[in-house]
Protein backbone atom coordinates (compact mmCIF):
# COMPACT_ATOMS: atom_id res chain seq x y z
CA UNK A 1 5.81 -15.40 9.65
CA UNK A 2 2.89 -16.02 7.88
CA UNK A 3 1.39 -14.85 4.74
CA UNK A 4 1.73 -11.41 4.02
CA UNK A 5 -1.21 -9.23 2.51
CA UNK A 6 -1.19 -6.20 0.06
CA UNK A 7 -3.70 -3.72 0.74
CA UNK A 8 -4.27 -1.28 -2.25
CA UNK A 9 -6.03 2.17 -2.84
CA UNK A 10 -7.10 3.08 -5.84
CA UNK A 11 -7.07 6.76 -7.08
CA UNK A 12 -8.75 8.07 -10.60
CA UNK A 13 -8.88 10.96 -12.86
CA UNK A 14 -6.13 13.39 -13.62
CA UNK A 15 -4.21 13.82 -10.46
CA UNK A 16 -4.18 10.16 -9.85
CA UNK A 17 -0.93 9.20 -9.78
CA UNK A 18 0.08 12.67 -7.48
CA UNK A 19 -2.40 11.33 -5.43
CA UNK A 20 -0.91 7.83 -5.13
CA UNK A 21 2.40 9.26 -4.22
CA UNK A 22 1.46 11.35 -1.32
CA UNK A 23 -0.84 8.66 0.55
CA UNK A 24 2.09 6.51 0.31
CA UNK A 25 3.68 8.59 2.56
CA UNK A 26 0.70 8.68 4.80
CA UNK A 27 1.21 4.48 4.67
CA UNK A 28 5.01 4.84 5.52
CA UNK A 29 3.70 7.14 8.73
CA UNK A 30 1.28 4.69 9.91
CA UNK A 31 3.53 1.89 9.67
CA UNK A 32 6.14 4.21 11.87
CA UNK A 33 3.40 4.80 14.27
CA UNK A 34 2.01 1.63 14.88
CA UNK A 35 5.56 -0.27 14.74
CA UNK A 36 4.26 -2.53 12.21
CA UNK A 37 7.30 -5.45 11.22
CA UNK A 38 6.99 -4.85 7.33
CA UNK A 39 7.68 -1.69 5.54
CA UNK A 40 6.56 -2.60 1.94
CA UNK A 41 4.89 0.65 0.24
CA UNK A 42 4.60 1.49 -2.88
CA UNK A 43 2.85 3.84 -5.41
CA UNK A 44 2.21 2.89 -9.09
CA UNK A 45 0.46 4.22 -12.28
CA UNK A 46 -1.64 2.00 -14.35
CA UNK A 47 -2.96 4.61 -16.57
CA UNK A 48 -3.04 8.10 -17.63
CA UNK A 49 -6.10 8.21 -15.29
CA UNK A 50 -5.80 5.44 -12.52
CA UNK A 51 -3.05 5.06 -10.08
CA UNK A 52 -2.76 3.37 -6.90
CA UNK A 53 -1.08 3.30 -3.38
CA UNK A 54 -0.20 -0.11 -1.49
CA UNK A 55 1.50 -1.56 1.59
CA UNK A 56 2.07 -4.75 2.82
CA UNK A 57 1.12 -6.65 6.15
CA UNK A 58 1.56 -9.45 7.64
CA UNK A 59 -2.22 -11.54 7.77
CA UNK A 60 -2.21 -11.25 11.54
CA UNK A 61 -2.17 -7.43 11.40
CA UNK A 62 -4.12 -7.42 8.03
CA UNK A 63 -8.08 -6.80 9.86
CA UNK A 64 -6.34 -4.29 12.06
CA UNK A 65 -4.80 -2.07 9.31
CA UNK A 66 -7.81 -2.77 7.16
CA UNK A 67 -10.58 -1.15 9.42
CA UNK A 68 -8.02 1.42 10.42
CA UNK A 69 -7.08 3.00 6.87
CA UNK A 70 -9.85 1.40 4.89
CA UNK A 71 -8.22 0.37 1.38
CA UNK A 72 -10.39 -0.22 -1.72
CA UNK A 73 -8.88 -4.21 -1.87
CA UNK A 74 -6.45 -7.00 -1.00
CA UNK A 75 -4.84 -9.22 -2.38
CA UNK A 76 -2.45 -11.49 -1.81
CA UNK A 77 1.47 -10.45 -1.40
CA UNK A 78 4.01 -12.52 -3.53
CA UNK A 79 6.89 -10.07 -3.44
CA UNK A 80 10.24 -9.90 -1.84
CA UNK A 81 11.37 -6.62 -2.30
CA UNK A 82 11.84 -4.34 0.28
CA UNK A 83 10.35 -0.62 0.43
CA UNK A 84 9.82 0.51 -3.20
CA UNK A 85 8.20 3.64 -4.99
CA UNK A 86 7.34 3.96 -8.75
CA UNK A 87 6.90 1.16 -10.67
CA UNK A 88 5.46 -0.91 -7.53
CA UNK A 89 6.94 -4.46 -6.55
């Protein structure tokens, strides 16, 4: 397996971090739907006013997911974990 790519939303003002926590679920259907091999998802709050929402793919899916769900950035995956909420990685 190659490398494996987080793809974040970002959400601001004061229903961020509700906001997070409910697309994440939206990111756990997707991956359900399109039988993608990771499940990595995760919500987190930076801030009283910015949250944000993330999943992980593998690269090879990473283009298809992107154009599909459009996230606000990438970067990188250096995590292990397996499916996590709050408090991210």
């Amino acid at each position: 397996m190659g490398r494996k790519i987080k793809l974040i939303w970002d959400f601001r003002g004061p229903t961020a971090e509700k906001t997070a926590e409910h697309h994440e679920k939206h990111l756990k259907e997707y991956i359900a739907l399109e039988q993608l091999p990771l499940d990595i998802t995760g919500y987190q709050r930076l801030g009283e006013m910015h949250s944000l929402a993330f999943m992980v793919v593998d690269e090879l899916d990473m283009i298809k997911v992107r154009d599909a769900l459009k996230p606000h950035r990438g970067e990188v995956y250096e995590g292990t974990s397996p499916s996590s909420s709050q408090g991210g990685e």
